[in-house]
N, C-alpha and C. Protein backbone atom coordinates (compact mmCIF):
# COMPACT_ATOMS: atom_id res chain seq x y z
N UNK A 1 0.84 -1.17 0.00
CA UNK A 1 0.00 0.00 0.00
C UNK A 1 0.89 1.24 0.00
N UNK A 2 0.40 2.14 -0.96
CA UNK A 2 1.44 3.23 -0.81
C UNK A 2 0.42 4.49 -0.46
N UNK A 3 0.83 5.05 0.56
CA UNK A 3 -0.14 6.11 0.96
C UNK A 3 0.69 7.90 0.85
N UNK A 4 0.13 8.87 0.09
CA UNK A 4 0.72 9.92 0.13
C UNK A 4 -0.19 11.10 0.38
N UNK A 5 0.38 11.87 0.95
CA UNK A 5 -0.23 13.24 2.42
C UNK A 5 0.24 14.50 1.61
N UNK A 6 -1.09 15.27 1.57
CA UNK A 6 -0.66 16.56 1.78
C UNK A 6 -0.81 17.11 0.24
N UNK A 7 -1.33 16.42 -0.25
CA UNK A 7 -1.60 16.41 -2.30
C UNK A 7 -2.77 17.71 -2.26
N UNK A 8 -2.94 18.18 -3.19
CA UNK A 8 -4.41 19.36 -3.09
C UNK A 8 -5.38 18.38 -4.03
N UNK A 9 -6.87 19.00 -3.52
CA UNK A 9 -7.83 18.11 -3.82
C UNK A 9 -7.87 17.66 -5.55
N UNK A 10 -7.68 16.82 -5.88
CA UNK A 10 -8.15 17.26 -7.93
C UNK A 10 -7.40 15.98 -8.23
N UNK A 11 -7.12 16.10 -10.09
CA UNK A 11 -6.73 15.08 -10.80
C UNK A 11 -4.91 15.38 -9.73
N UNK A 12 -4.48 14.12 -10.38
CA UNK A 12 -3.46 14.70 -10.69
C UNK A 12 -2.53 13.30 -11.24
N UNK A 13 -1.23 13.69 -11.93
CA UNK A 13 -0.61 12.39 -12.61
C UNK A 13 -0.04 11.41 -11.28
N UNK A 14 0.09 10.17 -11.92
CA UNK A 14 0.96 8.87 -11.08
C UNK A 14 1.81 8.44 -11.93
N UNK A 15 2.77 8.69 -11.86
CA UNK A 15 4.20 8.09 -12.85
C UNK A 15 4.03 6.51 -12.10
N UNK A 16 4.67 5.57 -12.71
CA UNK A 16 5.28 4.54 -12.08
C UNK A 16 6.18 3.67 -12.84
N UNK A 17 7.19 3.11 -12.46
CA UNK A 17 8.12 2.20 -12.71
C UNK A 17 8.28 1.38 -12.37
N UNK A 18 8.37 0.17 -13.06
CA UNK A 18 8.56 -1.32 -12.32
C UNK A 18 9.60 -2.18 -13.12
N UNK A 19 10.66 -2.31 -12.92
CA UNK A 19 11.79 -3.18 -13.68
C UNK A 19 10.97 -4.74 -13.17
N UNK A 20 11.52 -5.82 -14.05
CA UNK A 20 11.16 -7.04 -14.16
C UNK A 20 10.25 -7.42 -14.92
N UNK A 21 9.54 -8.75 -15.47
CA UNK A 21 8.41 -9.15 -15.92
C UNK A 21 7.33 -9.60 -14.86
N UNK A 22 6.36 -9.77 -15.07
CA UNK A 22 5.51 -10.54 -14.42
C UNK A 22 3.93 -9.32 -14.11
N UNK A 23 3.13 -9.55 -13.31
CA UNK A 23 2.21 -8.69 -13.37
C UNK A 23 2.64 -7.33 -12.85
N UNK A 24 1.40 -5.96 -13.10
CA UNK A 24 1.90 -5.01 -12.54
C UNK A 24 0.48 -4.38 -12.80
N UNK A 25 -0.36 -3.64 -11.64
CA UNK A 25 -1.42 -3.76 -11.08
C UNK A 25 -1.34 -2.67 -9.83
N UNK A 26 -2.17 -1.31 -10.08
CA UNK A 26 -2.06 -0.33 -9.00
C UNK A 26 -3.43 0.06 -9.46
N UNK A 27 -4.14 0.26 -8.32
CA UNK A 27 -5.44 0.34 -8.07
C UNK A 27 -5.68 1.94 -6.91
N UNK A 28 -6.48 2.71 -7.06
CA UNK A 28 -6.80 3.93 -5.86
C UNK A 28 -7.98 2.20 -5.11
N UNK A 29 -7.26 3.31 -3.98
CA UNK A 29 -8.20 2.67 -2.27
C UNK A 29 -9.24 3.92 -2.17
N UNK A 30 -10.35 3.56 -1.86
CA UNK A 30 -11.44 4.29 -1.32
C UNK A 30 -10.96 4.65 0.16
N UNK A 31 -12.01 5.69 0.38
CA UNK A 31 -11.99 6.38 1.90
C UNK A 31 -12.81 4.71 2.88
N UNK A 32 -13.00 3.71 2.28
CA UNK A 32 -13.50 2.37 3.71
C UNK A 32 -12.00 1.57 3.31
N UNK A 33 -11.31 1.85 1.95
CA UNK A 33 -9.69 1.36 2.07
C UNK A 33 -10.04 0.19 0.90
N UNK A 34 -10.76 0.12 0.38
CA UNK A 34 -11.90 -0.75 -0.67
C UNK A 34 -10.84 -0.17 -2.42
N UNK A 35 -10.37 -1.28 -2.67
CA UNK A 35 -10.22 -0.93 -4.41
C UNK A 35 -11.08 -0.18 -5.49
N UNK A 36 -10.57 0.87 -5.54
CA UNK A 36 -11.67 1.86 -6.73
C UNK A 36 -11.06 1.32 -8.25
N UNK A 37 -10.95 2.62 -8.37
CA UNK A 37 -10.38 2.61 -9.67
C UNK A 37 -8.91 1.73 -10.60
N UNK A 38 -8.85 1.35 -11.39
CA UNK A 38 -7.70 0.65 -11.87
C UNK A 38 -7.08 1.06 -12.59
N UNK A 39 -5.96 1.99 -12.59
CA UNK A 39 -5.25 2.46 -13.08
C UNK A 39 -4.14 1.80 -14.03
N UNK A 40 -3.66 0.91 -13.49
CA UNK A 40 -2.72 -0.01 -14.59
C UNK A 40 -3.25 -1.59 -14.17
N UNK A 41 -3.10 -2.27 -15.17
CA UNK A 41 -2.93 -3.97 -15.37
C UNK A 41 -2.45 -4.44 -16.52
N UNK A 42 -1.45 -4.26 -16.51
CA UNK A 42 -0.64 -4.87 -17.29
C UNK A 42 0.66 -5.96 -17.25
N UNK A 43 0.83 -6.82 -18.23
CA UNK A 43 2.07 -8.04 -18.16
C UNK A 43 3.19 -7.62 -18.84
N UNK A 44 3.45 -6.38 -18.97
CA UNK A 44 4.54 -5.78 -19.92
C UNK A 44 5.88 -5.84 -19.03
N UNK A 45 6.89 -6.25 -19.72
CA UNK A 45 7.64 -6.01 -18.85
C UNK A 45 8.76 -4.73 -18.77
N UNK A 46 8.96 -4.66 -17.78
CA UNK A 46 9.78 -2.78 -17.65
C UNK A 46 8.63 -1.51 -17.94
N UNK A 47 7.54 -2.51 -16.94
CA UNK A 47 6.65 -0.90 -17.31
C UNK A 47 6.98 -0.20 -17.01
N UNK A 48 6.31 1.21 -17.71
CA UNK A 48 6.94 2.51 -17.24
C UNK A 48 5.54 3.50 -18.37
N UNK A 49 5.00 4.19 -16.77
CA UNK A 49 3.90 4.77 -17.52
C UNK A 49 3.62 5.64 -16.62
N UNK A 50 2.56 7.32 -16.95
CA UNK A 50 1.73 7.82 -16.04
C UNK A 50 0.46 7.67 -16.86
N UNK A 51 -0.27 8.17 -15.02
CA UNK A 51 -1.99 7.38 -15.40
C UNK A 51 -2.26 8.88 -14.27
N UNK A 52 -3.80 8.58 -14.93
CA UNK A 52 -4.67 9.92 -14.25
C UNK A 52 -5.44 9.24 -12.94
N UNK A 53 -5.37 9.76 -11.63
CA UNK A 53 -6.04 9.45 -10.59
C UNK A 53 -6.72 11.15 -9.59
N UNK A 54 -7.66 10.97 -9.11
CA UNK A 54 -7.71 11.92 -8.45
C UNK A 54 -7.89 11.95 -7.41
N UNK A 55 -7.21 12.77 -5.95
CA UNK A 55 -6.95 12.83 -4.87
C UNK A 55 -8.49 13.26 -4.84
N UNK A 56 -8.35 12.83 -3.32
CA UNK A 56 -9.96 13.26 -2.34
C UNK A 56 -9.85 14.30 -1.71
N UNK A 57 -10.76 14.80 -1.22
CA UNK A 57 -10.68 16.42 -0.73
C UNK A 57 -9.87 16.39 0.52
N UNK A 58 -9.58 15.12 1.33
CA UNK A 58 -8.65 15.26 2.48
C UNK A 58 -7.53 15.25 2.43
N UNK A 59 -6.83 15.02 0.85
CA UNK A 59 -5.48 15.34 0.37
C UNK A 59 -4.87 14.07 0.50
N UNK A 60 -4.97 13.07 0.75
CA UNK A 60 -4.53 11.80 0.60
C UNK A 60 -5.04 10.77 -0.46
N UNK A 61 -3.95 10.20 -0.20
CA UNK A 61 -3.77 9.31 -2.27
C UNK A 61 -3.16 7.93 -1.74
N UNK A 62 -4.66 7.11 -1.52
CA UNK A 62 -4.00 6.01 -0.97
C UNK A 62 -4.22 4.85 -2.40
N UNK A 63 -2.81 4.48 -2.92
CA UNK A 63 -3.07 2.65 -3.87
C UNK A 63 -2.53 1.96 -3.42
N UNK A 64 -2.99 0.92 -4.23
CA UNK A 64 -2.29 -0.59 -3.95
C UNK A 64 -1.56 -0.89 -5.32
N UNK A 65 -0.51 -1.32 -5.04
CA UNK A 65 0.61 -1.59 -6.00
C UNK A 65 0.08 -3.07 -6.14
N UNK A 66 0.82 -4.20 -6.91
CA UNK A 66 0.63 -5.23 -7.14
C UNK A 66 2.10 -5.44 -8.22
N UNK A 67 3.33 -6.01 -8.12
CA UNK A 67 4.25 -5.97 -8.54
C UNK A 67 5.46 -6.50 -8.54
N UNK A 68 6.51 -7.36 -9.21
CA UNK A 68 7.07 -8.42 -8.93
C UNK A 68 8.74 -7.76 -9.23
N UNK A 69 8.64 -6.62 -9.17
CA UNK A 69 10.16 -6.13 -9.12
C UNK A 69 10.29 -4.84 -8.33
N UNK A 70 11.41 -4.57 -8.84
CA UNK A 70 11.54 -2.84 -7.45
C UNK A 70 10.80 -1.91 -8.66
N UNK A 71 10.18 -1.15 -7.58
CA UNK A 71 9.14 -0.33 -8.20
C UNK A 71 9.63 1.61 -7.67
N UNK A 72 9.04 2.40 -8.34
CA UNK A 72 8.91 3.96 -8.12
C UNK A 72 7.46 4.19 -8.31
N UNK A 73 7.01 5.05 -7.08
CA UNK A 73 5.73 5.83 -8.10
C UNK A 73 5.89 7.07 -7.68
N UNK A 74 5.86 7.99 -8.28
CA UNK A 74 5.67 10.09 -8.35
C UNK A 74 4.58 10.29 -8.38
N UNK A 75 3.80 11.04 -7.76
CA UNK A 75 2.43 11.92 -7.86
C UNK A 75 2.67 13.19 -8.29
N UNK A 76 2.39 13.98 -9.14
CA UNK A 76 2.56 15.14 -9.41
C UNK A 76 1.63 15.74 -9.66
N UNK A 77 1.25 17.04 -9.66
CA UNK A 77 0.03 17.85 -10.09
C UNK A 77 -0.51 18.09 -11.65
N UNK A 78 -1.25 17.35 -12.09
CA UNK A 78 -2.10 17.59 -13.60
C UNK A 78 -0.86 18.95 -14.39
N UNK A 79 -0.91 19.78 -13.83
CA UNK A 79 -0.17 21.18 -14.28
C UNK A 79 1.17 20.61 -15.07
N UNK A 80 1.69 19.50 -14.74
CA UNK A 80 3.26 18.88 -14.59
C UNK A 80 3.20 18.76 -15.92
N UNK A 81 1.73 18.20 -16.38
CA UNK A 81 2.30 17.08 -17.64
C UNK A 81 2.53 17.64 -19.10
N UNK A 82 3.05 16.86 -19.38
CA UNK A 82 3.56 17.83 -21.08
C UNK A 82 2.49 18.03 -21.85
N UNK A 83 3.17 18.85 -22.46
CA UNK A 83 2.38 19.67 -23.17
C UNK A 83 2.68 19.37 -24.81
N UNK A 84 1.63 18.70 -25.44
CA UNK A 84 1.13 18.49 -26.97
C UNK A 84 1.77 19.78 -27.66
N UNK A 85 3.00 19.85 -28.69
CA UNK A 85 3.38 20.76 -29.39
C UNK A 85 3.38 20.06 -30.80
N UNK A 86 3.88 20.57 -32.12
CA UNK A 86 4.27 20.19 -33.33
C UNK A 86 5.37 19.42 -32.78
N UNK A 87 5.93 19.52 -31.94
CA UNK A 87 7.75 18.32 -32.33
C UNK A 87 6.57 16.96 -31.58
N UNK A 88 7.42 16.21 -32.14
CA UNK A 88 6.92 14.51 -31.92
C UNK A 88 7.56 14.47 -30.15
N UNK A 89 6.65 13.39 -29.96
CA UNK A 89 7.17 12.42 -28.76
C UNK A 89 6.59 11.14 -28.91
N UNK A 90 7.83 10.76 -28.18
CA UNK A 90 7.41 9.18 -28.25
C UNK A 90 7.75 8.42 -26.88
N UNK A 91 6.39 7.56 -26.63
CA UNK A 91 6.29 7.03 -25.63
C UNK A 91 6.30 5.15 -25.73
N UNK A 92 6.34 4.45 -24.84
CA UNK A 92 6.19 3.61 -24.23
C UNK A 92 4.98 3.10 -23.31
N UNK A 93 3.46 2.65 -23.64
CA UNK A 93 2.60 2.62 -22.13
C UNK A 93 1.93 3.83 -22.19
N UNK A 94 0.98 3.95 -21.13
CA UNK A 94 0.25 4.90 -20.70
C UNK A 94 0.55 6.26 -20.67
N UNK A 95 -0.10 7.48 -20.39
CA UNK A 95 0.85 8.66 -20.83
C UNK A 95 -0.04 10.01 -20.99
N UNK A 96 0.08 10.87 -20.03
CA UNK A 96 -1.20 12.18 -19.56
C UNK A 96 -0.55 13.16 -20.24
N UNK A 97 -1.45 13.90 -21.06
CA UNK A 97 -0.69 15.18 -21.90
C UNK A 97 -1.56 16.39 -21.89
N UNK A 98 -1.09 17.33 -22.18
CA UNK A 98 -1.90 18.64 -21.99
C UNK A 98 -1.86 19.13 -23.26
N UNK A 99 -3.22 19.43 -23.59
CA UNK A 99 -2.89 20.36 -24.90
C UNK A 99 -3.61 21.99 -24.28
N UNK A 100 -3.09 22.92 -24.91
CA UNK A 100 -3.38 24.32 -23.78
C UNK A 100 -3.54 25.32 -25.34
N UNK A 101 -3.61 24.95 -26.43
CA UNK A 101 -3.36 25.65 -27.93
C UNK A 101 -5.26 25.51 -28.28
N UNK A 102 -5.18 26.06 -29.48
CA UNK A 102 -6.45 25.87 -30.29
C UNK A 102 -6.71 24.76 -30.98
N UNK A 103 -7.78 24.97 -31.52
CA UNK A 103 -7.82 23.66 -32.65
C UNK A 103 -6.80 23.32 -33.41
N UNK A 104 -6.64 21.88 -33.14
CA UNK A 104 -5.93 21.20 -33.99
C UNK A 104 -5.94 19.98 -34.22
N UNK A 105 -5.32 18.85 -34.66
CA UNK A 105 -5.15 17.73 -35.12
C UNK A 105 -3.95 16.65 -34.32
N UNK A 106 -4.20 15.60 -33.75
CA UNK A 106 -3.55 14.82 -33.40
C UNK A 106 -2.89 13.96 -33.87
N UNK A 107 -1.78 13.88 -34.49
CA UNK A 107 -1.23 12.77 -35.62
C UNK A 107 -0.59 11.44 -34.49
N UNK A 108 -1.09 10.45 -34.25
CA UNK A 108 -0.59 8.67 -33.64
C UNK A 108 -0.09 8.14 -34.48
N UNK A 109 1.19 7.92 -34.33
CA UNK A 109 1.62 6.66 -34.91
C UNK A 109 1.96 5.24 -33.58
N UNK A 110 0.83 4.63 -33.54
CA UNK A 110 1.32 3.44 -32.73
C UNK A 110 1.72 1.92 -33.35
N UNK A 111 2.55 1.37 -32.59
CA UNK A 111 3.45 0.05 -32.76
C UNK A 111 3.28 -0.97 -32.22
N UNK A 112 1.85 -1.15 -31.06
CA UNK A 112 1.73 -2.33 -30.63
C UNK A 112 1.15 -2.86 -31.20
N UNK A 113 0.88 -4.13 -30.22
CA UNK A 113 -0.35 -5.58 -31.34
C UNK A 113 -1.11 -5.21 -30.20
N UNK A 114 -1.35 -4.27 -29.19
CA UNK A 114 -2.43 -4.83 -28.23
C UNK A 114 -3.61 -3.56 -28.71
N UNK A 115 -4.33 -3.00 -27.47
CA UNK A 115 -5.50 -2.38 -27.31
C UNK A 115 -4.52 -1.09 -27.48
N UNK A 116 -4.84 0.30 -28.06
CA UNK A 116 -4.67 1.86 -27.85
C UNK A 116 -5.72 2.39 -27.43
N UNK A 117 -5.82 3.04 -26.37
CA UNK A 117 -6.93 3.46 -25.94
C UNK A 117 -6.70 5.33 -25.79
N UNK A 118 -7.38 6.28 -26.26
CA UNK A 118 -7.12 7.42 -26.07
C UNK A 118 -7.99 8.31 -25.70
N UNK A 119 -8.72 9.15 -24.52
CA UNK A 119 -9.44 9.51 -24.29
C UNK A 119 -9.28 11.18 -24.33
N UNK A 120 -9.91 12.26 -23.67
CA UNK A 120 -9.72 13.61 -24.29
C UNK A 120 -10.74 13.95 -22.88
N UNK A 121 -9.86 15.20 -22.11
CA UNK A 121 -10.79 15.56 -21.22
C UNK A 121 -11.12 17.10 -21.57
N UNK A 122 -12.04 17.54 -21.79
CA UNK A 122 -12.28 19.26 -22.09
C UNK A 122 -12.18 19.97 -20.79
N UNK A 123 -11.21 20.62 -20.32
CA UNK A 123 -11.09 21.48 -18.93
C UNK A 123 -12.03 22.72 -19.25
N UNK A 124 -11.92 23.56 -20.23
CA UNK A 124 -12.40 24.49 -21.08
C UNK A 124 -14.00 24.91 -20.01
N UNK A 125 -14.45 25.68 -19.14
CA UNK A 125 -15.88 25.73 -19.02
C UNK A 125 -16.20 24.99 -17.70
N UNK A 126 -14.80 24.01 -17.23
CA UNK A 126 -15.46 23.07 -16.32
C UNK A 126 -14.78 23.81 -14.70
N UNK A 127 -15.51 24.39 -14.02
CA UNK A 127 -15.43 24.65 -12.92
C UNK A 127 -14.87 23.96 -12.03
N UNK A 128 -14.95 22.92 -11.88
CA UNK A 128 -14.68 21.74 -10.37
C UNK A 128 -13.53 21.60 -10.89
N UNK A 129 -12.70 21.82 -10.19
CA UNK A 129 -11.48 21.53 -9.92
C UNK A 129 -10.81 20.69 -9.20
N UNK A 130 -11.56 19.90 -8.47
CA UNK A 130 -11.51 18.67 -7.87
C UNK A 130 -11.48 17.27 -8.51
N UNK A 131 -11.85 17.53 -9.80
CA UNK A 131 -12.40 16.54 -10.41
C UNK A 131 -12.66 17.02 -11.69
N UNK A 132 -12.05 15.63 -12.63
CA UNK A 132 -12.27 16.00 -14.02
C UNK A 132 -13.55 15.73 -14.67
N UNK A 133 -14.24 16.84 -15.98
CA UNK A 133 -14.91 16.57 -16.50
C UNK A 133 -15.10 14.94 -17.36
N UNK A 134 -16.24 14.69 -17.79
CA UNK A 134 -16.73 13.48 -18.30
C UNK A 134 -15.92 12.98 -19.60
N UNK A 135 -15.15 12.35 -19.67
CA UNK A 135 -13.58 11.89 -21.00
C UNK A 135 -15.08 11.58 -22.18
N UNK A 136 -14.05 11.77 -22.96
CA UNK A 136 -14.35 11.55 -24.45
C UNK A 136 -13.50 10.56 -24.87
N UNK A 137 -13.96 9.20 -25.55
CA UNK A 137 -13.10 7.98 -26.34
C UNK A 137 -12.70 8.38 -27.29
N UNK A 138 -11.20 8.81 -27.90
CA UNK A 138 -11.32 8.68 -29.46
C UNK A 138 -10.81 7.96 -29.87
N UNK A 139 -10.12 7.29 -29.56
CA UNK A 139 -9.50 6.25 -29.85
C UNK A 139 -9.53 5.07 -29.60
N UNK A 140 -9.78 4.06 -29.36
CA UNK A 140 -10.27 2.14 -29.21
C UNK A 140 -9.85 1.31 -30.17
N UNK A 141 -8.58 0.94 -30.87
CA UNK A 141 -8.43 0.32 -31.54
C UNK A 141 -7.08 -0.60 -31.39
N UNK A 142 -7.18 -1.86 -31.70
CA UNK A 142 -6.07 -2.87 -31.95
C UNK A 142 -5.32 -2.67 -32.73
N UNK A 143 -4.01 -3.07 -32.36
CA UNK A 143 -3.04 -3.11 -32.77
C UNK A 143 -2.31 -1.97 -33.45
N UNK A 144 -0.98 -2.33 -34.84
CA UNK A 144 -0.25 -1.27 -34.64
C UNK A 144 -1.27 -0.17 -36.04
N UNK A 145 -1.46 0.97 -35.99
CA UNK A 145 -1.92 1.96 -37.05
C UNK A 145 -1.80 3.82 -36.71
N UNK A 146 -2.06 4.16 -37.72
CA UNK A 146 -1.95 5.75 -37.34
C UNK A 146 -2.86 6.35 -37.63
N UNK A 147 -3.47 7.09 -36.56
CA UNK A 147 -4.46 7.94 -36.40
C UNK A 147 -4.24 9.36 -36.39
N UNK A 148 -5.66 9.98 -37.04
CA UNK A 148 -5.34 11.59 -36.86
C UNK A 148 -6.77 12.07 -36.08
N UNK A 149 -6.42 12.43 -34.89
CA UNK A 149 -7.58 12.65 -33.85
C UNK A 149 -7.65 13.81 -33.78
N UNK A 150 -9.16 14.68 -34.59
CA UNK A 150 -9.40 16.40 -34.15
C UNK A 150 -9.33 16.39 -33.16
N UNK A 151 -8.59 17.67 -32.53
CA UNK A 151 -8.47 17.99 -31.13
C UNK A 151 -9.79 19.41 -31.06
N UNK A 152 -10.45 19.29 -29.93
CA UNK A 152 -10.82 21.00 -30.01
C UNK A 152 -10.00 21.87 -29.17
N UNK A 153 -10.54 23.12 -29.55
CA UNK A 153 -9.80 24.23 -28.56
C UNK A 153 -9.64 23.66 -26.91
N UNK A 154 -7.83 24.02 -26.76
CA UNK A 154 -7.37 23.65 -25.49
C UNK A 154 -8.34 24.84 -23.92
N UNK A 155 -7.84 24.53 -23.08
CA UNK A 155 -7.45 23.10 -22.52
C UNK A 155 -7.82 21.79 -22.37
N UNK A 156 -7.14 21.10 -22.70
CA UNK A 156 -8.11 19.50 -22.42
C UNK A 156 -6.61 18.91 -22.40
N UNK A 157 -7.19 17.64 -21.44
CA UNK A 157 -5.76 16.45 -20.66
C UNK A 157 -6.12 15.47 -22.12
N UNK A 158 -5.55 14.72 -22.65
CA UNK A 158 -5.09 13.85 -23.84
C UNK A 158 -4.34 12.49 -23.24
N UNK A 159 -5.26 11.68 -22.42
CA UNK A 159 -4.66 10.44 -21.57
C UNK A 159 -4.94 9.14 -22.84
N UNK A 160 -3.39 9.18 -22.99
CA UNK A 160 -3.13 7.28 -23.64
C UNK A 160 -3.35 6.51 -22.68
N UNK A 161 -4.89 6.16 -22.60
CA UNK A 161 -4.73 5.06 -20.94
C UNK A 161 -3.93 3.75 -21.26
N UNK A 162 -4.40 3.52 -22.70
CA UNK A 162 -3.70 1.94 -22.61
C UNK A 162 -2.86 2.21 -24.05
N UNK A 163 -1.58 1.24 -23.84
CA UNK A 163 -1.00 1.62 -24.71
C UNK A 163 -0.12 0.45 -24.52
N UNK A 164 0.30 -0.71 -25.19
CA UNK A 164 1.18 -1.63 -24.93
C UNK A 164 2.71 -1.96 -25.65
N UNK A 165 2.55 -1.12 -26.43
CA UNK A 165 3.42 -0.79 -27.47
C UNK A 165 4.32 0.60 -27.56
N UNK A 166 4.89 0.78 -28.28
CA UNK A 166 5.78 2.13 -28.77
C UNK A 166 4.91 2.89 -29.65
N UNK A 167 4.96 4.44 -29.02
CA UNK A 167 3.95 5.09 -29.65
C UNK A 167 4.68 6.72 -29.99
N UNK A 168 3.99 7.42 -30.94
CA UNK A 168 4.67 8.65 -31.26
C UNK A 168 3.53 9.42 -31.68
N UNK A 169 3.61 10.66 -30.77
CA UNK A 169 2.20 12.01 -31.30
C UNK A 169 2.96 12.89 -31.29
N UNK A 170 1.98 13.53 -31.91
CA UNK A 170 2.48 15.26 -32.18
C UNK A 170 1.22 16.18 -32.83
N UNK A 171 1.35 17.77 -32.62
CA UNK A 171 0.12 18.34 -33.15
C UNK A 171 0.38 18.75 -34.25
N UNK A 172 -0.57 18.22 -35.20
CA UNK A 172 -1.01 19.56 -36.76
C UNK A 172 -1.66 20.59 -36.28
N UNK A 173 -0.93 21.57 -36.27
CA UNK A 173 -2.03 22.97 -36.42
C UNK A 173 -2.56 23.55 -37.72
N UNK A 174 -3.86 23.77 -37.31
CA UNK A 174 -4.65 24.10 -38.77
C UNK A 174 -4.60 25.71 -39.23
């Protein structure tokens, strides 16, 4: 169980690292200490990913790891995460991004054989700051291909939840 104090109420990123193979499995604990949400499950080995979780208004960020090598996890504040420009990046796994620009275009090139999953949060209008607005799917598809996902006017978080493969984005601006 990894428990961390003193976070402000809202989203915010979970880096984590796990050298070795075998499972790897981190879950948020509810306020009765009860498994919520599932943030990673994956058999990859040398994961290495951030995932979106959000702290409770008492500022504590309690998960459960599940993991068969030496592990890291970072909490950092939503604010942290990179930011969607024209130059490429390329990732590995899961992966929280900010786009903060206007309309534009999302160019994916992904490399796995598994699930890509890409969701889109609109901050734009949404008051609560505790908590993110309702995600948008744009992405759900197997294996390796390249996608071009309209973005709308920023801000909005751009979470690769699942991603099992080697992946590379970047923005078209129109």
């Amino acid at each position: 169980m990894i428990t961390v104090k003193g976070l402000p109420p809202g989203p915010a990123v979970v880096g984590l690292d796990v050298r070795g193979d075998g499972y790897t499995g981190l879950s948020v604990l509810d306020r009765r200490n009860k498994e919520g949400d599932t943030l990673v499950n994956s058999t990859e080995e040398d994961f290495r990913g951030r995932v979106l979780a959000t702290v409770p208004g008492n500022g504590t960020l309690r998960l459960k790891l599940e993991a068969e090598g030496p592990w890291r996890v970072e909490v950092s504040p939503l604010a942290t995460a990179l930011r969607l420009t024209a130059e490429e990046v390329e990732f590995r796994g899961p992966e929280v991004l900010l786009h903060l620009g206007g309309v534009a275009d999302l160019a994916i090139h992904y490399r796995g054989d598994d699930n890509l999953i890409v969701n889109i949060y609109e901050l734009g209008g949404h008051d609560d700051h505790t908590a993110l607005p309702e995600d948008e799917n744009v992405v759900n598809e197997i294996g390796e291909r390249r996608e071009t996902v309209p973005l709308p006017e920023g801000p909005l978080v751009v979470q690769f939840e699942m991603a099992d493969g080697p992946w590379r984005a970047r923005l078209e601006h129109l």
